[in-house]
C-alpha atoms as a PDB file:
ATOM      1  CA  UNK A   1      56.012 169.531 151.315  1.00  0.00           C
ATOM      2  CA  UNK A   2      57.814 167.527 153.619  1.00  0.00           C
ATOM      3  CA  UNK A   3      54.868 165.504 154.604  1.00  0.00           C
ATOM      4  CA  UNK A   4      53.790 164.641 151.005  1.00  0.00           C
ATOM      5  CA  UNK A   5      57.434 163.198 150.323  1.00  0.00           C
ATOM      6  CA  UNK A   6      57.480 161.302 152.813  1.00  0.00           C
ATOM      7  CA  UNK A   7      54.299 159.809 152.006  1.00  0.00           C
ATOM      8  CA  UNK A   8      55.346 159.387 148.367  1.00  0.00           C
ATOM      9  CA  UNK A   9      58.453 157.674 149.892  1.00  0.00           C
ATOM     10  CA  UNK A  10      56.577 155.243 151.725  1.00  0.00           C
ATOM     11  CA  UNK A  11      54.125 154.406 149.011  1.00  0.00           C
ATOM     12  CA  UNK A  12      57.036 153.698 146.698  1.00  0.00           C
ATOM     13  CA  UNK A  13      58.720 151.567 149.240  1.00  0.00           C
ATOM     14  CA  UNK A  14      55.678 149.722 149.243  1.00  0.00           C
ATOM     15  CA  UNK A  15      55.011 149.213 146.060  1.00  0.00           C
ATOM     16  CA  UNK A  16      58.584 148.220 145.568  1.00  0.00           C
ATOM     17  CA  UNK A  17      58.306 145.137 148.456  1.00  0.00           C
ATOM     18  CA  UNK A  18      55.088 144.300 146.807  1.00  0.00           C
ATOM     19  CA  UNK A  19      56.679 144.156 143.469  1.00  0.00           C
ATOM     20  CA  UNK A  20      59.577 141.852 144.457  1.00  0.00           C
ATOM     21  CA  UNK A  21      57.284 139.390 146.047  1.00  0.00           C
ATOM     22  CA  UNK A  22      55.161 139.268 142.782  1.00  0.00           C
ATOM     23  CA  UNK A  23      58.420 138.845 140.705  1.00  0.00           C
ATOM     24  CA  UNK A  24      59.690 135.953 143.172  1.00  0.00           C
ATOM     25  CA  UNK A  25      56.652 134.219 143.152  1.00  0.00           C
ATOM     26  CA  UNK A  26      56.634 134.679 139.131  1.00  0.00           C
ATOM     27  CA  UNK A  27      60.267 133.018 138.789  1.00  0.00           C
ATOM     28  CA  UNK A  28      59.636 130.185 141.443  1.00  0.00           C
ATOM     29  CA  UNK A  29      56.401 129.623 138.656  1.00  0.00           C
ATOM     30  CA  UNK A  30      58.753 129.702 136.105  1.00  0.00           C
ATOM     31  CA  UNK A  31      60.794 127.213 137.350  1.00  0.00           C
ATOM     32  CA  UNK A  32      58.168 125.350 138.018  1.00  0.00           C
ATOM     33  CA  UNK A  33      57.184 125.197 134.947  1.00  0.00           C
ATOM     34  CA  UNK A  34      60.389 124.834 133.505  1.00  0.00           C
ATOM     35  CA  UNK A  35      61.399 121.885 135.221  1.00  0.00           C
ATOM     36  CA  UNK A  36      58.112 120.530 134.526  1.00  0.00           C
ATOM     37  CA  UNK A  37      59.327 121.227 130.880  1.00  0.00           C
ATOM     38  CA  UNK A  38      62.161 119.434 130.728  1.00  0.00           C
ATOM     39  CA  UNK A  39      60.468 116.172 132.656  1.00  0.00           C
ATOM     40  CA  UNK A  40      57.646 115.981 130.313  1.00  0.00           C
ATOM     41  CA  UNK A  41      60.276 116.269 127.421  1.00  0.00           C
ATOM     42  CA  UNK A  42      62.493 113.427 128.871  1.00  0.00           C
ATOM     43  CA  UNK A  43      58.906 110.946 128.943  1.00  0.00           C
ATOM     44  CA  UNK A  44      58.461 111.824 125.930  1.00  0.00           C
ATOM     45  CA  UNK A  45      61.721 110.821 124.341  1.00  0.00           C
ATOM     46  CA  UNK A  46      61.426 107.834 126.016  1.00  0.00           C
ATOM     47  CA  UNK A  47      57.638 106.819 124.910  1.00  0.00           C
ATOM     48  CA  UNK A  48      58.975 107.782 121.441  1.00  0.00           C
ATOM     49  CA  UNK A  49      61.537 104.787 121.787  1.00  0.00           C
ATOM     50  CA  UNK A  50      59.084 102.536 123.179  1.00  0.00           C
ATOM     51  CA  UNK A  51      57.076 102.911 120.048  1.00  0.00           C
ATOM     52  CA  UNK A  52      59.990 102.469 117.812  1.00  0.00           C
ATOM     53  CA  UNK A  53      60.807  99.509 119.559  1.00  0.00           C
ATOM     54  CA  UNK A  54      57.074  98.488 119.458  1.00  0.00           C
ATOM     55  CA  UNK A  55      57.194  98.973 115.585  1.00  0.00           C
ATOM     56  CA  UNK A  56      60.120  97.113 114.780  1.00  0.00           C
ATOM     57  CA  UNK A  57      58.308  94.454 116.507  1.00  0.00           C
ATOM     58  CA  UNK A  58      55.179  94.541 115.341  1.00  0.00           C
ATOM     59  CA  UNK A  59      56.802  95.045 111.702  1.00  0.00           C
ATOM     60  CA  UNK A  60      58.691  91.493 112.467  1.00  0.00           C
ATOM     61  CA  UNK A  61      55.462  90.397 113.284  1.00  0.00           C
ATOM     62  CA  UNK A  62      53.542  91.139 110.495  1.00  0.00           C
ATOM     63  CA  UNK A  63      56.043  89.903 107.565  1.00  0.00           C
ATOM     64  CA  UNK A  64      58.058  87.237 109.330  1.00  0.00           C
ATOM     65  CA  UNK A  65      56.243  83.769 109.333  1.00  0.00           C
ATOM     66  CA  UNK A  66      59.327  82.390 111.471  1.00  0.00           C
ATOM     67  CA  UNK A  67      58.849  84.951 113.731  1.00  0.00           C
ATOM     68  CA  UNK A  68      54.908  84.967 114.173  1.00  0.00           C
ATOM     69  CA  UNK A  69      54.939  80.948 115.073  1.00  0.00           C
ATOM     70  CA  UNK A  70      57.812  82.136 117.331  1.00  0.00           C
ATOM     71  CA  UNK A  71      55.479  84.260 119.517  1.00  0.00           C
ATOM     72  CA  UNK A  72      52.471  82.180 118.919  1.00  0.00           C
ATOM     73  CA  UNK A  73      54.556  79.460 120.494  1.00  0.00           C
ATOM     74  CA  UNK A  74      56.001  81.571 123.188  1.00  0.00           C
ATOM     75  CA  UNK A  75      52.481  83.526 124.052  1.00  0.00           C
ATOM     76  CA  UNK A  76      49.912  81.410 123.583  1.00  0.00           C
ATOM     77  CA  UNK A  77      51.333  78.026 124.025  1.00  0.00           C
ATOM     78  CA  UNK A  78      50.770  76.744 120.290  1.00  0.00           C
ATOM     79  CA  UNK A  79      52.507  73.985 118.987  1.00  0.00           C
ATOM     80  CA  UNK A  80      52.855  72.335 115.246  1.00  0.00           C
ATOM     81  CA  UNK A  81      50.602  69.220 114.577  1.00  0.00           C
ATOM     82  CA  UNK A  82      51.527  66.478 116.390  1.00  0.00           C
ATOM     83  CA  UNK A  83      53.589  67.942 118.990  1.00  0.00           C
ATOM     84  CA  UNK A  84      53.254  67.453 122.304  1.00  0.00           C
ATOM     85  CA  UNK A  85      52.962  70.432 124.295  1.00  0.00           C
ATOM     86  CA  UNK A  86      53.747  70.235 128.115  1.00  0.00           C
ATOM     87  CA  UNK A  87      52.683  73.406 130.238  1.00  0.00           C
ATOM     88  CA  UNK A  88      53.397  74.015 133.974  1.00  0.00           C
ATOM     89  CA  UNK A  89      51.660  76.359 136.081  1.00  0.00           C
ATOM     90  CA  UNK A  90      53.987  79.241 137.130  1.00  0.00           C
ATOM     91  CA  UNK A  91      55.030  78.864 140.639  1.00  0.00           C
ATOM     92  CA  UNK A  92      54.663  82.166 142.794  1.00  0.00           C
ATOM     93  CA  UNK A  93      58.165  83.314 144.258  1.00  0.00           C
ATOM     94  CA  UNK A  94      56.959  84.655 147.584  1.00  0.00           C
ATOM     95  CA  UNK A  95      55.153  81.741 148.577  1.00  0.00           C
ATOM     96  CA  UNK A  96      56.848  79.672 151.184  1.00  0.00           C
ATOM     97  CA  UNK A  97      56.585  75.876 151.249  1.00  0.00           C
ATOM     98  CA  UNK A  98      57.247  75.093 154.597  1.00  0.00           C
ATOM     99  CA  UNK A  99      55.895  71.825 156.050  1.00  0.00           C
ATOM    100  CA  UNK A 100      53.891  71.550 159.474  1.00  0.00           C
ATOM    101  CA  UNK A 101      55.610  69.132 161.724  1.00  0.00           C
ATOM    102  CA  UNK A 102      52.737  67.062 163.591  1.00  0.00           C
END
């Protein structure tokens, strides 16, 4: 009798150690998860302003003439009849223009 409680002891201790490592490995994947939660919430609260702000524009630019000559001006270098438009190449910042001494 003594035997077979003992054995039962040890199974349960076992299965007990083998339990808690299955339920720590469960929370760590719920945490996972959960963190993973909360980042994928925070991008998308912030690609839902970016397309509000992408709206307003594109609202601005479908119903406000001032506004559309604005842009064409600014993005595509247009200019009214007869103007003279005057466009410079855009000079890269890390470049270096150091002179070679002969």
């Amino acid at each position: 009798m003594r035997i077979i409680f003992g054995i039962f002891s040890v199974a349960t201790t076992v299965a007990m150690v083998f339990l808690g490592l299955s339920l720590k490995d469960a929370y760590e994947e719920s945490e996972h998860w959960r963190t993973r939660k909360a980042t994928l919430e925070n991008e998308l609260l912030e690609l839902r302003k970016e397309v509000e702000s992408h709206s307003v524009f594109l609202d601005r630019l479908r119903r406000d003439p001032s506004f559309q000559d604005a842009m064409a001006r600014k993005e595509l270098g247009y200019g009214k009849p007869g103007e003279l438009n005057f466009r410079f190449p855009k000079l890269e910042s890390n470049l270096t223009h150091e002179r070679a001494e002969p």
